[in-house]
N, C-alpha and C. Protein backbone atom coordinates (compact mmCIF):
# COMPACT_ATOMS: atom_id res chain seq x y z
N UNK A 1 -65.26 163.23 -26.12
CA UNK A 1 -64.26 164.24 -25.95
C UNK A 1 -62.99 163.58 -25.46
N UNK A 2 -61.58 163.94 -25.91
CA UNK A 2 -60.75 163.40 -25.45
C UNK A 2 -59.70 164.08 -24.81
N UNK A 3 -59.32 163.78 -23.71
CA UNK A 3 -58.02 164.37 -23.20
C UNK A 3 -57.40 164.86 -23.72
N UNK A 4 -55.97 165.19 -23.32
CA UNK A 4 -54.68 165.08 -23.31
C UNK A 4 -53.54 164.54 -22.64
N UNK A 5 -54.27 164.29 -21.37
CA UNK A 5 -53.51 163.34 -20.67
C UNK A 5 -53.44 163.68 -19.34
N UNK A 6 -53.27 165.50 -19.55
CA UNK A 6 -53.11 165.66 -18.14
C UNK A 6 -54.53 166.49 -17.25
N UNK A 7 -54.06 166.32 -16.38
CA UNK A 7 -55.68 166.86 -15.68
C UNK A 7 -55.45 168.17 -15.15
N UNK A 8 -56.55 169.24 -15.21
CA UNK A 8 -56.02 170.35 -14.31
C UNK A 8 -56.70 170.00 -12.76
N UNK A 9 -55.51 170.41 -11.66
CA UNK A 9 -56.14 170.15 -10.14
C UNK A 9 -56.38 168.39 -9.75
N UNK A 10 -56.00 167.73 -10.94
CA UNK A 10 -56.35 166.52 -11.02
C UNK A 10 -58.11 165.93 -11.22
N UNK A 11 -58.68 166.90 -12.11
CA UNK A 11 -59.99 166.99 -11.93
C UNK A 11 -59.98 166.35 -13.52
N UNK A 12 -60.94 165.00 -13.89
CA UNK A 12 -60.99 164.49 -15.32
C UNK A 12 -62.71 164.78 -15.10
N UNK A 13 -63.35 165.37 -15.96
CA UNK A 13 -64.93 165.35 -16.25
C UNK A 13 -65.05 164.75 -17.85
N UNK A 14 -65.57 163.50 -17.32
CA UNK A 14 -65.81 162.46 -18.77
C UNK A 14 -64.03 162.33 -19.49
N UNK A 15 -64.55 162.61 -20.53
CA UNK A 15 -62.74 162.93 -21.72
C UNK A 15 -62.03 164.47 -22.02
N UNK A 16 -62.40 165.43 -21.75
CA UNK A 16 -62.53 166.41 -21.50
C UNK A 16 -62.09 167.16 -20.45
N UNK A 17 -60.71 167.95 -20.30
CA UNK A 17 -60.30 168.79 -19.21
C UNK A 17 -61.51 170.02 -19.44
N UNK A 18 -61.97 170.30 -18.41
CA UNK A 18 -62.82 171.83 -17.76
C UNK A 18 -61.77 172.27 -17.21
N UNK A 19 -61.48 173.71 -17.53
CA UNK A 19 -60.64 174.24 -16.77
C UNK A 19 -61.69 175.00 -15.46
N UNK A 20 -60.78 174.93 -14.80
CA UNK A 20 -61.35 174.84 -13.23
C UNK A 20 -61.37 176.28 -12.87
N UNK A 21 -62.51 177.06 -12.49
CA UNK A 21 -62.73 178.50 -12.07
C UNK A 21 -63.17 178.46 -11.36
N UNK A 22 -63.57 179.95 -10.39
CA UNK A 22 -64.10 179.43 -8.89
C UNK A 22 -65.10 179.27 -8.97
N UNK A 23 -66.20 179.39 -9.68
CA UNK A 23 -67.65 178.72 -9.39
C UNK A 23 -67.54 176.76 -9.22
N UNK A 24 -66.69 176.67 -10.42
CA UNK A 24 -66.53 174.88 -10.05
C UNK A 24 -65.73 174.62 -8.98
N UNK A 25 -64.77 175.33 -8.38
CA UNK A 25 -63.61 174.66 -7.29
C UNK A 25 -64.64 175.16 -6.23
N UNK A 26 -65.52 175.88 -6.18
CA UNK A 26 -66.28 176.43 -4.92
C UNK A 26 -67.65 175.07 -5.10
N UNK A 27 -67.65 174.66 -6.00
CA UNK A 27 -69.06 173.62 -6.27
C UNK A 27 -68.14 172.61 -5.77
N UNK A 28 -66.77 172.08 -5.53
CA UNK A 28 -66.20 171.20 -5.69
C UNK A 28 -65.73 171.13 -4.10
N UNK A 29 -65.64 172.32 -3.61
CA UNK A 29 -65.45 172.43 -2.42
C UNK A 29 -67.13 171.88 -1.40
N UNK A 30 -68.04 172.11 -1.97
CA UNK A 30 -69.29 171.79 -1.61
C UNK A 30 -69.20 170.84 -1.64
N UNK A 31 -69.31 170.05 -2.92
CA UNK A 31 -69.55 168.86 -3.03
C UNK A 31 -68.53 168.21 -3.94
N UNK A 32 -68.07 167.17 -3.20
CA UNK A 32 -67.00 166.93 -3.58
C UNK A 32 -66.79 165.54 -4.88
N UNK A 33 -66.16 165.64 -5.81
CA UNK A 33 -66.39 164.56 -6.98
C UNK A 33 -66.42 163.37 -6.44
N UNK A 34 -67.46 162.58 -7.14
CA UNK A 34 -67.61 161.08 -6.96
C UNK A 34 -67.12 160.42 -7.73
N UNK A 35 -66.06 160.87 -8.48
CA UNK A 35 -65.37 159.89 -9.48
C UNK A 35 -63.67 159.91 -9.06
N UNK A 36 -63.11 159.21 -9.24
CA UNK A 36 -61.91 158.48 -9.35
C UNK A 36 -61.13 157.99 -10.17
N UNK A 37 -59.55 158.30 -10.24
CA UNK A 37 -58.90 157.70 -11.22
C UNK A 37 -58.21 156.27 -10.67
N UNK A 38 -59.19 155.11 -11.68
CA UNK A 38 -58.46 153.87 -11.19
C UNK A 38 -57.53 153.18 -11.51
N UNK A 39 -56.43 152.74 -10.90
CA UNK A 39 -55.27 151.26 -11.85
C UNK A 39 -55.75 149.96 -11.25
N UNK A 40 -56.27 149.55 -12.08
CA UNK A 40 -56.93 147.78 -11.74
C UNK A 40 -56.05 147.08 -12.73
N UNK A 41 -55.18 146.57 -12.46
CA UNK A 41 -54.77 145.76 -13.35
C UNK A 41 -53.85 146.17 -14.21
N UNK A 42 -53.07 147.62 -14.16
CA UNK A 42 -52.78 148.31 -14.91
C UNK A 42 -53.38 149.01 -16.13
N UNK A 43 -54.73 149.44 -15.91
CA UNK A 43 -55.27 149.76 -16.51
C UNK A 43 -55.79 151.27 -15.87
N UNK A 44 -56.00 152.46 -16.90
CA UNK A 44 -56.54 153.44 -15.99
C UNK A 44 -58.09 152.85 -16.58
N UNK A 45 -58.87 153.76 -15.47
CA UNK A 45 -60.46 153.94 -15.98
C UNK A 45 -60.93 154.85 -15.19
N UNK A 46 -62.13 155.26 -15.42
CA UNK A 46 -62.53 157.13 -14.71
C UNK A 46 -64.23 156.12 -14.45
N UNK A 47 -64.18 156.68 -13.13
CA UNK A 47 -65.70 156.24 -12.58
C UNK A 47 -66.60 157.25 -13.74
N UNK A 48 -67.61 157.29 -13.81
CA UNK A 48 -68.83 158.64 -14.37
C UNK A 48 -69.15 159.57 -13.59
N UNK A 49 -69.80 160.20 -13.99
CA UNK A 49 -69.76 161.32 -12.66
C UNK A 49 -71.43 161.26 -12.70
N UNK A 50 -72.10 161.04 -11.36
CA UNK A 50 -73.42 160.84 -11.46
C UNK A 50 -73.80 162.42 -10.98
N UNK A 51 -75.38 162.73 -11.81
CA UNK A 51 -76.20 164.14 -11.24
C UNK A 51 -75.46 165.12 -11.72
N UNK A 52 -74.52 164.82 -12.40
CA UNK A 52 -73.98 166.51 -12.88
C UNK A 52 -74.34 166.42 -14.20
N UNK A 53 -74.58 168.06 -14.68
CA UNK A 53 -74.96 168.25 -16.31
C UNK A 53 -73.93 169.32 -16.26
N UNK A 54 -73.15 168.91 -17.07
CA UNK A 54 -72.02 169.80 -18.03
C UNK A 54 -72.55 170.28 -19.32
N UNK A 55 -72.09 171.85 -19.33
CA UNK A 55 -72.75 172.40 -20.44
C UNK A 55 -71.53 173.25 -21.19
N UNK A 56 -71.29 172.98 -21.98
CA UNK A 56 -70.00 173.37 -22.66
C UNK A 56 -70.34 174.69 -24.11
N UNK A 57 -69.99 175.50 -24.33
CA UNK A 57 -70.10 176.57 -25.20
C UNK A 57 -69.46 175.93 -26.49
N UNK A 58 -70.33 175.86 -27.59
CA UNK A 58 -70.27 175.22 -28.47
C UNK A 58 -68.69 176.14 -29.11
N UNK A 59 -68.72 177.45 -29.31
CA UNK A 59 -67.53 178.04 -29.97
C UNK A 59 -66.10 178.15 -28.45
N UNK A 60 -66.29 177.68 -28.10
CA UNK A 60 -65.33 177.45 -27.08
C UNK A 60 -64.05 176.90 -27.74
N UNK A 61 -62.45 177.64 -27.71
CA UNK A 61 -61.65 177.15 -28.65
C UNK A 61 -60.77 176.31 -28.07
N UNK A 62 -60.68 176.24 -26.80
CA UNK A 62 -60.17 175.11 -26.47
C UNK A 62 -60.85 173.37 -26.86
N UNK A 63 -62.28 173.13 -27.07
CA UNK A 63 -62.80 172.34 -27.27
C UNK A 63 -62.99 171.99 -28.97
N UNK A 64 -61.57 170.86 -29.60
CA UNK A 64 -61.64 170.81 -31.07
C UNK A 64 -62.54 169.60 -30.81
N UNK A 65 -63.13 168.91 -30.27
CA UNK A 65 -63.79 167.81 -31.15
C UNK A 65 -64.89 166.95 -30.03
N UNK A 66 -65.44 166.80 -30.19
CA UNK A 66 -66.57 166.14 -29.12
C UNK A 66 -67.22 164.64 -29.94
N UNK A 67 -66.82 163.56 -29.02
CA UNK A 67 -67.49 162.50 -29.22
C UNK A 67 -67.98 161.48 -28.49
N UNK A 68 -68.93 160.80 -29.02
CA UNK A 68 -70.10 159.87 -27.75
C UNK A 68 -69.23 158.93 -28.06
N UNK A 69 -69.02 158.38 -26.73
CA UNK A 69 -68.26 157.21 -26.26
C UNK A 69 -69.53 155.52 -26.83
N UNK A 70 -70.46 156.26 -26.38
CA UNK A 70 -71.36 154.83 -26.34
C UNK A 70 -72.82 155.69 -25.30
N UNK A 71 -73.90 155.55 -26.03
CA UNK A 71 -75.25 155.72 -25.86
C UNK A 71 -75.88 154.55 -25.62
N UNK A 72 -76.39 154.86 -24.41
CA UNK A 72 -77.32 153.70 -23.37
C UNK A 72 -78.57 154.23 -23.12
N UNK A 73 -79.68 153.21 -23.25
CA UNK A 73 -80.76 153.34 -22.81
C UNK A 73 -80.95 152.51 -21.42
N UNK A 74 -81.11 153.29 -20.13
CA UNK A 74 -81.09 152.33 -18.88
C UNK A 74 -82.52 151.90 -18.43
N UNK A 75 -82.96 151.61 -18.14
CA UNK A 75 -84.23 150.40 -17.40
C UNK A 75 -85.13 151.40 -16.45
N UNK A 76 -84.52 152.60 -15.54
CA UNK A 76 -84.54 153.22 -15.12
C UNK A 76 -84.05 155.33 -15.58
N UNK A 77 -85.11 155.87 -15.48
CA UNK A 77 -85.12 157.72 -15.25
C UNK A 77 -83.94 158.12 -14.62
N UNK A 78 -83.69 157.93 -13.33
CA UNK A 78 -82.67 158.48 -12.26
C UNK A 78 -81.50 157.27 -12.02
N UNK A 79 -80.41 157.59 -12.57
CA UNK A 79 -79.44 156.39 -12.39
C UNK A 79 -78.38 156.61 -10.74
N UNK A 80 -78.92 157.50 -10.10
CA UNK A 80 -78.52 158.36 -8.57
C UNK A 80 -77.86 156.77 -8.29
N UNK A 81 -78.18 155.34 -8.15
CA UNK A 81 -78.00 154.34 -7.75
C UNK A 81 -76.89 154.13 -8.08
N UNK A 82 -75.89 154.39 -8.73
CA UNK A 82 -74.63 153.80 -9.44
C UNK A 82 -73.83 154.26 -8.62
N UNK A 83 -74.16 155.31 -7.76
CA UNK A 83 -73.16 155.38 -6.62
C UNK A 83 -72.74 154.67 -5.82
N UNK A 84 -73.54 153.40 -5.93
CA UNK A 84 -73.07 152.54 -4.44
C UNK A 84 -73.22 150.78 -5.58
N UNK A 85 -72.68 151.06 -6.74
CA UNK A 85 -72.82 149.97 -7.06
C UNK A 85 -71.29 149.16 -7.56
N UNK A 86 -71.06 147.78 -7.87
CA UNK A 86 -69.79 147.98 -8.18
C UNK A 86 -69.01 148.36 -9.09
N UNK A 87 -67.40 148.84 -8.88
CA UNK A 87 -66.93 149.40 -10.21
C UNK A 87 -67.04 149.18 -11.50
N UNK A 88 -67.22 147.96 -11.49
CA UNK A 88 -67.15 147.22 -13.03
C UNK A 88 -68.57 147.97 -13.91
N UNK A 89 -69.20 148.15 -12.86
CA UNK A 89 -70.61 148.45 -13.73
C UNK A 89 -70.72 150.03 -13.83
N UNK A 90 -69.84 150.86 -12.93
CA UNK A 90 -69.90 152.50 -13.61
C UNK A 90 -68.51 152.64 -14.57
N UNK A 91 -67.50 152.20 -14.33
CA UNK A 91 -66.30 152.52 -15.39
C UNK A 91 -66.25 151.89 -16.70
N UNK A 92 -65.28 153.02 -17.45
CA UNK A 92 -65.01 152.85 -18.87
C UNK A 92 -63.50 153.17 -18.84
N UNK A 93 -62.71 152.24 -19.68
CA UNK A 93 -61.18 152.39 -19.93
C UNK A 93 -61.35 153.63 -20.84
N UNK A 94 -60.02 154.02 -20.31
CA UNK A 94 -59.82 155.62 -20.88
C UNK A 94 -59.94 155.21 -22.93
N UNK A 95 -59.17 154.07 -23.13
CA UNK A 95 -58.83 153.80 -24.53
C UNK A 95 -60.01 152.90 -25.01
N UNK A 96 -60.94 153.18 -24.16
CA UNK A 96 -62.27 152.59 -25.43
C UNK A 96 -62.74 153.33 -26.57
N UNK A 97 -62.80 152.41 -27.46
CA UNK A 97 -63.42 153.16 -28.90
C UNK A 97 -64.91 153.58 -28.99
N UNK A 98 -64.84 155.17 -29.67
CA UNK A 98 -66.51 154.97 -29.86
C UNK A 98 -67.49 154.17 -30.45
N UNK A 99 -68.72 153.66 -29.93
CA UNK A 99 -69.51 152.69 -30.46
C UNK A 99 -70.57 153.97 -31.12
N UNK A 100 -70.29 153.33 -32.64
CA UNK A 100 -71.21 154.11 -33.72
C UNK A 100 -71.95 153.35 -34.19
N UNK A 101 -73.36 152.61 -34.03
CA UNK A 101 -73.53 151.67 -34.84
C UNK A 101 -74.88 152.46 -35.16
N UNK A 102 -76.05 153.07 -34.14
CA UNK A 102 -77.12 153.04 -34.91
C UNK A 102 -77.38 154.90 -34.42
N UNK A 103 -76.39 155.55 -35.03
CA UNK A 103 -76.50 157.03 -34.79
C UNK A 103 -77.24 157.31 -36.11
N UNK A 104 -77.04 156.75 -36.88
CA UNK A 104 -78.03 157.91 -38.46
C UNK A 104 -79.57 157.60 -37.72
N UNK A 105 -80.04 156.26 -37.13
CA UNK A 105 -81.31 156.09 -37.27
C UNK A 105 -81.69 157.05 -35.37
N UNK A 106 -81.14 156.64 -34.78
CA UNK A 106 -81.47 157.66 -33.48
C UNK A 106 -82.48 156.39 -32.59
N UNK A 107 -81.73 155.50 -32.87
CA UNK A 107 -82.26 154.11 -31.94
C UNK A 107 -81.44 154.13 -31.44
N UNK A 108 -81.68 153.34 -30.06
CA UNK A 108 -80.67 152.64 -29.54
C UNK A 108 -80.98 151.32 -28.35
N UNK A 109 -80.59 150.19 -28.01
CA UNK A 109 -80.98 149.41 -27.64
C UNK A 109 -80.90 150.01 -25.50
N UNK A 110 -81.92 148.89 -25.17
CA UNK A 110 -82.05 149.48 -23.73
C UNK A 110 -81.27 148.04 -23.05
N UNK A 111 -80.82 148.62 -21.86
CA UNK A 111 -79.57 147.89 -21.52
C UNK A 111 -80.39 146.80 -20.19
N UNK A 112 -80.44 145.60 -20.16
CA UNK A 112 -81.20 144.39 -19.51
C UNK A 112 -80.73 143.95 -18.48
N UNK A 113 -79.56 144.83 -18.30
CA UNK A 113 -78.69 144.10 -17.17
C UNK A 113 -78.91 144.86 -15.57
N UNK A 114 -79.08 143.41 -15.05
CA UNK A 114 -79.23 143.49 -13.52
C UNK A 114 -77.83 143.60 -12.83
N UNK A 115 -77.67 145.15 -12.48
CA UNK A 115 -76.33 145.41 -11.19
C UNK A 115 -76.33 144.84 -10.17
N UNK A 116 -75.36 144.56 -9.63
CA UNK A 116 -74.95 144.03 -8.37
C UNK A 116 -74.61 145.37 -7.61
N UNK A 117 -74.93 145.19 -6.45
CA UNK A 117 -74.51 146.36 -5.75
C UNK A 117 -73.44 146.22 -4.66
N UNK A 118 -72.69 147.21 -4.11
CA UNK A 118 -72.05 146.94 -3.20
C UNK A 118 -72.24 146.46 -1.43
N UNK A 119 -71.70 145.85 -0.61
CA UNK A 119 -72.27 145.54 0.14
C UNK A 119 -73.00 146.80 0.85
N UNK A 120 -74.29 146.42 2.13
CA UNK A 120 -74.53 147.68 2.45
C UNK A 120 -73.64 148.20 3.76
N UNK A 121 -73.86 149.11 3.93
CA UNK A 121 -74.78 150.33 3.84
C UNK A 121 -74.51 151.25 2.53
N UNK A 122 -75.80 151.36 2.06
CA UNK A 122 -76.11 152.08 0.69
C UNK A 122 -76.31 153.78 1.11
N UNK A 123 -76.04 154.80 0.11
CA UNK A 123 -76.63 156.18 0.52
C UNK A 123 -77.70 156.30 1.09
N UNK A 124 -78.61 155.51 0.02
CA UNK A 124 -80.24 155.27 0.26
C UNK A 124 -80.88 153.99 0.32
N UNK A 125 -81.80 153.42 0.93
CA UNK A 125 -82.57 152.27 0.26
C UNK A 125 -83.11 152.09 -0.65
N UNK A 126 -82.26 151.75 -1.36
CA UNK A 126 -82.83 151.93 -2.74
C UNK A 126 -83.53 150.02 -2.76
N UNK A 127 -83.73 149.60 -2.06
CA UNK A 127 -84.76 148.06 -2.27
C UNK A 127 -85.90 148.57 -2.56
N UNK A 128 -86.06 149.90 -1.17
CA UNK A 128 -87.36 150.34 -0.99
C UNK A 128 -88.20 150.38 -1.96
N UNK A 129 -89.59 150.02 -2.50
CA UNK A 129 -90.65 149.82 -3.69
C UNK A 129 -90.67 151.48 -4.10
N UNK A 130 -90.56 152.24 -3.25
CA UNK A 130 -91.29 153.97 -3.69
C UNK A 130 -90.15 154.12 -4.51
N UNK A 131 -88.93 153.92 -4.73
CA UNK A 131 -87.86 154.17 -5.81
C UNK A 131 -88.27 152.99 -7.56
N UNK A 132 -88.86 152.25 -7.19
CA UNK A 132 -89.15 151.36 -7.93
C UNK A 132 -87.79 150.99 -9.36
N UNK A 133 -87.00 150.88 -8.92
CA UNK A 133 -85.75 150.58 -9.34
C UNK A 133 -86.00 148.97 -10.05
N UNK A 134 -85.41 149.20 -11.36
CA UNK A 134 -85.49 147.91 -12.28
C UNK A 134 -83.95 147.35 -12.48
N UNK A 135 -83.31 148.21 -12.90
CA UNK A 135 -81.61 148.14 -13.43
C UNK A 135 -80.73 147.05 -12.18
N UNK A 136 -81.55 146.85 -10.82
CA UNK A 136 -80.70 146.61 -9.73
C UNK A 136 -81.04 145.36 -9.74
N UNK A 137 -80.39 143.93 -9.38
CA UNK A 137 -80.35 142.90 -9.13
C UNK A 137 -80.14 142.35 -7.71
N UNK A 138 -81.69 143.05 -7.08
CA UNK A 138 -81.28 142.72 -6.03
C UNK A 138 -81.07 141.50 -5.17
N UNK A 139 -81.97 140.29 -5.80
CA UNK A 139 -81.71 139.03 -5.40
C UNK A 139 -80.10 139.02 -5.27
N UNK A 140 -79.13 139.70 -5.88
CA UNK A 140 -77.59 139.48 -6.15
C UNK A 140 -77.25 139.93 -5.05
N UNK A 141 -77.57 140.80 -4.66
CA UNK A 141 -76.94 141.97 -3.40
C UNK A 141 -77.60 141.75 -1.87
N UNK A 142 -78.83 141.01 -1.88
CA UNK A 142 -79.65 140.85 -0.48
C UNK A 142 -80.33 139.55 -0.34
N UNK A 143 -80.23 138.91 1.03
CA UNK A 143 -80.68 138.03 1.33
C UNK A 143 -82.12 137.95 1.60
N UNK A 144 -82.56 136.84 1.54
CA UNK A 144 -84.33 136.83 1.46
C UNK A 144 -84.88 137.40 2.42
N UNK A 145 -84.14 137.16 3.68
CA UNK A 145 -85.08 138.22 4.98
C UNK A 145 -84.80 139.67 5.03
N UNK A 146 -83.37 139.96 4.17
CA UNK A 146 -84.02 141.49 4.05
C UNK A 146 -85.03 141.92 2.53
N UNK A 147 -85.26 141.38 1.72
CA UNK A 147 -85.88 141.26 0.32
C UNK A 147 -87.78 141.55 1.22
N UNK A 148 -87.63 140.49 2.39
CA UNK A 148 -88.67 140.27 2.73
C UNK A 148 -89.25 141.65 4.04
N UNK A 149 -88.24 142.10 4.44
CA UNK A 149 -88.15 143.56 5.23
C UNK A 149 -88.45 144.79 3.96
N UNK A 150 -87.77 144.51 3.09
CA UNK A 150 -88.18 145.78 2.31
C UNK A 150 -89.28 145.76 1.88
N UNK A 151 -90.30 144.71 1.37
CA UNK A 151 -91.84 144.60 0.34
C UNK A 151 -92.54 145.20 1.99
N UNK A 152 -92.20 145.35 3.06
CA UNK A 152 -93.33 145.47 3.89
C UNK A 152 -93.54 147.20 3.92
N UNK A 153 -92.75 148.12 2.77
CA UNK A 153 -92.89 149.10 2.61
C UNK A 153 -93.42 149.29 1.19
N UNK A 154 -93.88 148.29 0.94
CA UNK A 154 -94.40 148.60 -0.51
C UNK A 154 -96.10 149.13 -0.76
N UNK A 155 -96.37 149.49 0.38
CA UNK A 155 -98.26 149.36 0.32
C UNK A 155 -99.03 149.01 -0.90
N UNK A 156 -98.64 147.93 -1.34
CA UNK A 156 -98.91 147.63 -2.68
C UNK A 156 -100.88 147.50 -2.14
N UNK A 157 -101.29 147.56 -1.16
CA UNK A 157 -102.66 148.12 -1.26
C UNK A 157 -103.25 149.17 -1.37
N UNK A 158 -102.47 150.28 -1.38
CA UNK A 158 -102.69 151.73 -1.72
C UNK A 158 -103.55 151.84 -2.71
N UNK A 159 -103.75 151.31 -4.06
CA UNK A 159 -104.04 151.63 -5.38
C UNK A 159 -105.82 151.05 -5.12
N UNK A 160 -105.95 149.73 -3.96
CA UNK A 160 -107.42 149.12 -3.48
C UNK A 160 -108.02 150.03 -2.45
N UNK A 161 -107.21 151.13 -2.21
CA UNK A 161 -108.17 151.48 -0.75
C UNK A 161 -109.21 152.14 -1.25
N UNK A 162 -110.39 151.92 -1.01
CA UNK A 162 -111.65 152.70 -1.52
C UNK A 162 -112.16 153.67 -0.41
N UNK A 163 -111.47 153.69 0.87
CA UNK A 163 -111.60 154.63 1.52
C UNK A 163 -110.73 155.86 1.35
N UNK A 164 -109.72 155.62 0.78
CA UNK A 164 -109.22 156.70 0.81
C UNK A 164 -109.56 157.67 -0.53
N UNK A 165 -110.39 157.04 -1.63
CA UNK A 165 -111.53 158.16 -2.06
C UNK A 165 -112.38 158.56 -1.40
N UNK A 166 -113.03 157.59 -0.21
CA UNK A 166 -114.15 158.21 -0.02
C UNK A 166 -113.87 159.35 1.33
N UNK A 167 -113.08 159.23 1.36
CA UNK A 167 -112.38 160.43 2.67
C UNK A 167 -112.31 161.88 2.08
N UNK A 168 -113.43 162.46 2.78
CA UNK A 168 -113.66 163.78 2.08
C UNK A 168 -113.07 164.93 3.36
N UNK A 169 -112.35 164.52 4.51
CA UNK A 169 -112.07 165.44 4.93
C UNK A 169 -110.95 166.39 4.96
N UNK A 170 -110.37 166.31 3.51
CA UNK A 170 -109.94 167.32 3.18
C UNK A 170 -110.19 168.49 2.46
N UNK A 171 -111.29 167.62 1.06
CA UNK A 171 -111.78 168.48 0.72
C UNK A 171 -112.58 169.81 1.11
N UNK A 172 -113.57 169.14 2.76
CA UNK A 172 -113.90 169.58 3.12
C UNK A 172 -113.08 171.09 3.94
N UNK A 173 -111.73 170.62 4.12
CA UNK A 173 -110.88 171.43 4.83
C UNK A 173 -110.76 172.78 4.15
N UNK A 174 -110.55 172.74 2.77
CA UNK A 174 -110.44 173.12 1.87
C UNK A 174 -111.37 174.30 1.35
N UNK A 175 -112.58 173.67 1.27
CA UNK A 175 -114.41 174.26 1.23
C UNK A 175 -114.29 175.19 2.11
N UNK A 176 -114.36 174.61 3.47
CA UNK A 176 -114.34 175.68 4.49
C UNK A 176 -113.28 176.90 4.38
N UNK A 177 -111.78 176.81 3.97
CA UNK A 177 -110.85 177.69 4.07
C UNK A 177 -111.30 178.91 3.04
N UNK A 178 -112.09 178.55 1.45
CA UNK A 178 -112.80 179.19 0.62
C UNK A 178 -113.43 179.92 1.50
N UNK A 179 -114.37 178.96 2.20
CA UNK A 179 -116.04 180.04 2.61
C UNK A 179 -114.92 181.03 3.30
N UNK A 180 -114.12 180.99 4.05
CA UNK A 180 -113.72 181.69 5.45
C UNK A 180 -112.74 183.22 4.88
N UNK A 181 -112.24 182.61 3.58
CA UNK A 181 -111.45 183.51 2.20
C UNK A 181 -112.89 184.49 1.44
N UNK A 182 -114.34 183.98 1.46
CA UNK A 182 -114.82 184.85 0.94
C UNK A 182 -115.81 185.61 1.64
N UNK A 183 -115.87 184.98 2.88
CA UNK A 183 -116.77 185.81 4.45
C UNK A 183 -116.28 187.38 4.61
N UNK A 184 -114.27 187.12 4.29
CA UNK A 184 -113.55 187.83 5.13
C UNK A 184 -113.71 189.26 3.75
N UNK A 185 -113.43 188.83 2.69
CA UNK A 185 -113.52 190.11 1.36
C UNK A 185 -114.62 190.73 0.83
């Protein structure tokens, strides 16, 4: 989708002005955009906007033309992480061309690259193993004694404990709450 140049409220979503009503300036007032208009170099570029789904009315007449900038397959489900990573790796120059290469077949290649992140403090720990994050390079971003602080949350013995099948006292908790559900009716 492409501009026009100017923004309403100064609000850019992707290429595409949304005109701004109060359900979005009241969402906006909540929570406030994570994207930015940058000059690096004399260049503009628009961060992405992470966690939001824009849903646009196909006969909508302000909207003549809609197009994919470039389709990525990432390493990772939840890309929530790009919030705290560096610019280079969430922005796109406003004047990039669309990449059309394998739209008839509905492939597309998955992207191998390890982010660097910004220094911390991060939103989240995202080292932590329970996020199990691939896309991040963290050798790039953390030193070995914290690399070595985060695996001590990984209970990578969880999957061996044979006690914790054989631990029936919940089921049992459970049994009993039945009997006590069909004593009472």
């Amino acid at each position: 989708m492409r501009s026009t140049g100017k923004s309403i409220e100064g609000h850019f979503l992707g290429y595409q002005e949304i005109p701004v009503t109060s359900d979005i300036r009241d969402f906006h007032e909540r929570n406030p955009p994570r994207h930015r208009n940058l000059d690096a170099n004399g260049k503009k570029c628009f961060l992405l906007l992470l966690g939001v789904e824009i849903c646009f009315e196909l006969y909508n007449p302000p909207i003549q033309e809609i197009q994919v900038v470039k389709l990525e397959k990432c390493l990772d489900d939840s890309l929530l992480y790009l919030q705290d990573v560096l610019p280079e790796y969430k922005t796109f120059h406003v004047n990039m061309k669309p990449v059309v290469e394998l739209v008839i077949s509905c492939t597309f290649g998955t992207v191998n690259l390890n982010i660097k992140m910004k220094p911390k403090p991060w939103s989240k720990c995202w080292e932590c193993p329970k996020f199990n994050i691939k896309g991040i390079g963290f050798d790039l971003s953390l030193s070995e004694e914290q690399m070595k602080e985060s695996q001590k949350w990984s209970q990578s013995w969880f999957e061996f404990d044979r006690m914790r099948e054989y631990d029936t006292s919940k089921t049992e908790a459970v049994l009993w709450d039945e009997i006590e559900t069909f004593k009472m009716s």
